[in-house]
N, C-alpha and C. Protein backbone atom coordinates (compact mmCIF):
# COMPACT_ATOMS: atom_id res chain seq x y z
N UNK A 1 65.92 136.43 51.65
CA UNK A 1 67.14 136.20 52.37
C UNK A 1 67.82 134.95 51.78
N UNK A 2 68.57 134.98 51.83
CA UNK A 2 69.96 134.00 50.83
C UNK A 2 70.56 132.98 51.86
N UNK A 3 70.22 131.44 52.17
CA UNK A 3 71.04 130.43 52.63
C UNK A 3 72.44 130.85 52.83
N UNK A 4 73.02 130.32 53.80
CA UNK A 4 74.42 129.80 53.72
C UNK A 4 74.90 129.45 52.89
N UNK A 5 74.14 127.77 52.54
CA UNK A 5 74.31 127.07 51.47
C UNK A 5 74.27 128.16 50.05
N UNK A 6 73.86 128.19 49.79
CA UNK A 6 73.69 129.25 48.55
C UNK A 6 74.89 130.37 48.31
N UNK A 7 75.05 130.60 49.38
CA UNK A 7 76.45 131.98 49.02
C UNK A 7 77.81 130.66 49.32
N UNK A 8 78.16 129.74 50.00
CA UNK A 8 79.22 129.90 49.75
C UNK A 8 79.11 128.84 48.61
N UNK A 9 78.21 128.06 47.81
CA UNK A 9 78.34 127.67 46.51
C UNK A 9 78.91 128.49 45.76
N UNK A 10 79.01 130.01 45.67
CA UNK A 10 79.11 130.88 44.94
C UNK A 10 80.52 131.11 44.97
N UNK A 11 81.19 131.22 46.03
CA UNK A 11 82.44 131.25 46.15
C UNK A 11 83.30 130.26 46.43
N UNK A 12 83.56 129.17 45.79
CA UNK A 12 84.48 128.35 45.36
C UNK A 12 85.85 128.68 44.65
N UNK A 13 86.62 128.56 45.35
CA UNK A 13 88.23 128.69 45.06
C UNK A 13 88.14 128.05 43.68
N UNK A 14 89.09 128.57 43.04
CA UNK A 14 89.98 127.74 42.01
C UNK A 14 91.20 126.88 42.53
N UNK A 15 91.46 125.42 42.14
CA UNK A 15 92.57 125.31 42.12
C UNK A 15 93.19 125.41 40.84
N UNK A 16 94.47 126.25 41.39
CA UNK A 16 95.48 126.44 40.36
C UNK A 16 96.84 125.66 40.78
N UNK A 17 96.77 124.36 40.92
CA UNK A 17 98.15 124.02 41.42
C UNK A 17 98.89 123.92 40.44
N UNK A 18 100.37 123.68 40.51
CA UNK A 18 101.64 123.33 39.47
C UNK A 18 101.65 122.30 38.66
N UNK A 19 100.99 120.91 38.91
CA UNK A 19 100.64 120.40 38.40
C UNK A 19 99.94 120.27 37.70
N UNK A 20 98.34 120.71 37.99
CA UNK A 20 97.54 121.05 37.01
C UNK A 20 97.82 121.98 35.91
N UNK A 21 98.40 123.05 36.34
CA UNK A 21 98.90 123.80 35.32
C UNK A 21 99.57 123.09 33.63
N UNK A 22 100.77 122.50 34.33
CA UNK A 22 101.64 121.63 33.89
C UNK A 22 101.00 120.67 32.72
N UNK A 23 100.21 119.90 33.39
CA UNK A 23 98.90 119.05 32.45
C UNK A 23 98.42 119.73 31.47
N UNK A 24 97.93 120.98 31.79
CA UNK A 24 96.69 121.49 31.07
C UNK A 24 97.77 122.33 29.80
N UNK A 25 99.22 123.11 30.55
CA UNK A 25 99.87 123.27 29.63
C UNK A 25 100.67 122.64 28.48
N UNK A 26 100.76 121.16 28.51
CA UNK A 26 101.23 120.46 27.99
C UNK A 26 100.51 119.85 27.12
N UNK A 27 98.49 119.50 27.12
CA UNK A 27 97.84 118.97 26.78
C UNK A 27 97.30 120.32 25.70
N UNK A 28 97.57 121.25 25.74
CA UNK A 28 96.78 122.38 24.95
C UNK A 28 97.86 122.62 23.70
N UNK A 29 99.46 122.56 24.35
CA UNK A 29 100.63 122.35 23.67
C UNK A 29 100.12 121.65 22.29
N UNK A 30 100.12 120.28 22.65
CA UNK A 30 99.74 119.16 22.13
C UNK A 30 98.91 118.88 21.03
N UNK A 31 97.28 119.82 21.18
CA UNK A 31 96.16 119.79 20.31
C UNK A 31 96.40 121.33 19.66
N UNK A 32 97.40 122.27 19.94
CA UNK A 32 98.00 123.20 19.25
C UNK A 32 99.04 122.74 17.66
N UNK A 33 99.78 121.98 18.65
CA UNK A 33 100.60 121.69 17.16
C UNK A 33 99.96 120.49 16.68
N UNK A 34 98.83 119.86 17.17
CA UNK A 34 98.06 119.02 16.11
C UNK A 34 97.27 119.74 14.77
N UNK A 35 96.41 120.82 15.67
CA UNK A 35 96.10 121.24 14.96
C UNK A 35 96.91 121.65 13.58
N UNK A 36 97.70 122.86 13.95
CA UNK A 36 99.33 122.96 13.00
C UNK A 36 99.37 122.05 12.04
N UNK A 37 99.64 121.08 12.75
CA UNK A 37 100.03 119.51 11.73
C UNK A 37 99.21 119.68 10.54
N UNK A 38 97.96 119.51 10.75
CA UNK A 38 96.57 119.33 9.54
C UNK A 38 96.59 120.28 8.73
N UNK A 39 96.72 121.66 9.57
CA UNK A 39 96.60 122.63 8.74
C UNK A 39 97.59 123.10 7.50
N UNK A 40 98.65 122.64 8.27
CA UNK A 40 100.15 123.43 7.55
C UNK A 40 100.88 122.60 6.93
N UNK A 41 100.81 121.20 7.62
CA UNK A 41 101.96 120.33 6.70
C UNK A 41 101.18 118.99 6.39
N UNK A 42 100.03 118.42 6.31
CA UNK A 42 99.53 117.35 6.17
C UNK A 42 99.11 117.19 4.58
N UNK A 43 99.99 117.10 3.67
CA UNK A 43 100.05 117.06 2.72
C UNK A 43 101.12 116.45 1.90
N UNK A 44 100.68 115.60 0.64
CA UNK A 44 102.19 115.16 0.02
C UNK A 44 102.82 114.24 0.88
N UNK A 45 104.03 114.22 0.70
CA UNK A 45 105.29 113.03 1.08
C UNK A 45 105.33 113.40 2.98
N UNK A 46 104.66 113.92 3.63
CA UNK A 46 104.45 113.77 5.02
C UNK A 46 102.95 113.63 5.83
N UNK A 47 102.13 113.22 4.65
CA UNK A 47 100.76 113.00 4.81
C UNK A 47 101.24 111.68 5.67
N UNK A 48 100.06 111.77 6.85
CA UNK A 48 99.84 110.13 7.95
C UNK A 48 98.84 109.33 6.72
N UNK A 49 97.50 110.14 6.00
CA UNK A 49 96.17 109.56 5.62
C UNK A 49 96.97 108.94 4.24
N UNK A 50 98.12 109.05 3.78
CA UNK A 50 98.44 108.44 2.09
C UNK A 50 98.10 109.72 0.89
N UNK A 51 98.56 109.46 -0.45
CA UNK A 51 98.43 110.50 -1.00
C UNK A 51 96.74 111.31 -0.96
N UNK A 52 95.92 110.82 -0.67
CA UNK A 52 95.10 111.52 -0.92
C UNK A 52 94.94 112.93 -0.43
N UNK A 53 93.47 113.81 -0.65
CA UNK A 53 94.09 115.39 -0.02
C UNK A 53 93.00 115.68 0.40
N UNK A 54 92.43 114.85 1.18
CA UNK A 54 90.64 115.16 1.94
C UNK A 54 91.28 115.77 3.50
N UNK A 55 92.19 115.89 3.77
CA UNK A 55 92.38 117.03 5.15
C UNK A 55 92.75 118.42 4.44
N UNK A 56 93.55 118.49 3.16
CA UNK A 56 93.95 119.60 2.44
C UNK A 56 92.90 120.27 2.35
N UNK A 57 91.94 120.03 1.43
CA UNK A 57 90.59 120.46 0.92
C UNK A 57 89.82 120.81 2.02
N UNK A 58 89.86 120.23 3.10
CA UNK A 58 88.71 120.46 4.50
C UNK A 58 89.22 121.62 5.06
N UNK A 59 90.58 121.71 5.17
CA UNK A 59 91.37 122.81 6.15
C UNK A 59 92.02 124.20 4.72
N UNK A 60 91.85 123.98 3.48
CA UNK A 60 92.07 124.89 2.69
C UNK A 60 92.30 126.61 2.73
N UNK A 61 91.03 127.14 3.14
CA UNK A 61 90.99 128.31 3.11
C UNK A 61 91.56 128.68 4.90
N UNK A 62 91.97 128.20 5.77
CA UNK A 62 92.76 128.09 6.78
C UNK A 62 94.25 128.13 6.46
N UNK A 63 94.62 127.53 5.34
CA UNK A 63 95.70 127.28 5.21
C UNK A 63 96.15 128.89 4.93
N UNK A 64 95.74 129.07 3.76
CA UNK A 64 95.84 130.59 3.32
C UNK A 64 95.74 131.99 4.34
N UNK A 65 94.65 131.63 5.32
CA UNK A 65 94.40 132.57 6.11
C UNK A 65 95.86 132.65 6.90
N UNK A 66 96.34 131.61 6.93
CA UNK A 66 97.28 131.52 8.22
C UNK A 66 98.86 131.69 7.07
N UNK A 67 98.57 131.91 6.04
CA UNK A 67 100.28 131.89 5.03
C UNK A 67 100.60 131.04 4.71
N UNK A 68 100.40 129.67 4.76
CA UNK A 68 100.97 128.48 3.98
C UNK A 68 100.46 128.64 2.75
N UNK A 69 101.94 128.29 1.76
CA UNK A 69 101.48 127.90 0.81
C UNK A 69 100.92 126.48 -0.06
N UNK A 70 100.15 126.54 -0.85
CA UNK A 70 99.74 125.07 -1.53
C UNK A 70 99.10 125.06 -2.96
N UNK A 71 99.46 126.57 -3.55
CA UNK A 71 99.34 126.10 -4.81
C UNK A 71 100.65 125.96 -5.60
């Protein structure tokens, strides 16, 4: 036989409020076009790291998968 305690642990609401939403949509936004950033344009004359190309080389075969070009 199964506690009280035990079943309604089980059924816990979600909150989904507007706000949270809002946050979570804005923060996923965010590490979306970061990602983007590294992958697609972090290279050359808009590199943050300076000329070097150690994010190019790491994210490479990504680049391609996704259509950027870089040769």
């Amino acid at each position: 036989m199964a506690t009280p305690h035990t079943r309604s642990s089980r059924s816990r609401a979600v909150d989904l409020s507007a706000t949270k939403a809002v946050v979570w949509l804005s923060l996923t936004a965010f590490f979306a076009l970061l990602v983007l950033y590294f992958v697609g344009v972090d290279q050359g004359a808009t590199s943050v790291f300076g000329d070097n190309m150690y994010i190019h080389e790491f994210v490479h075969d990504a680049r391609h998968l996704l259509g950027f070009p870089c040769h």
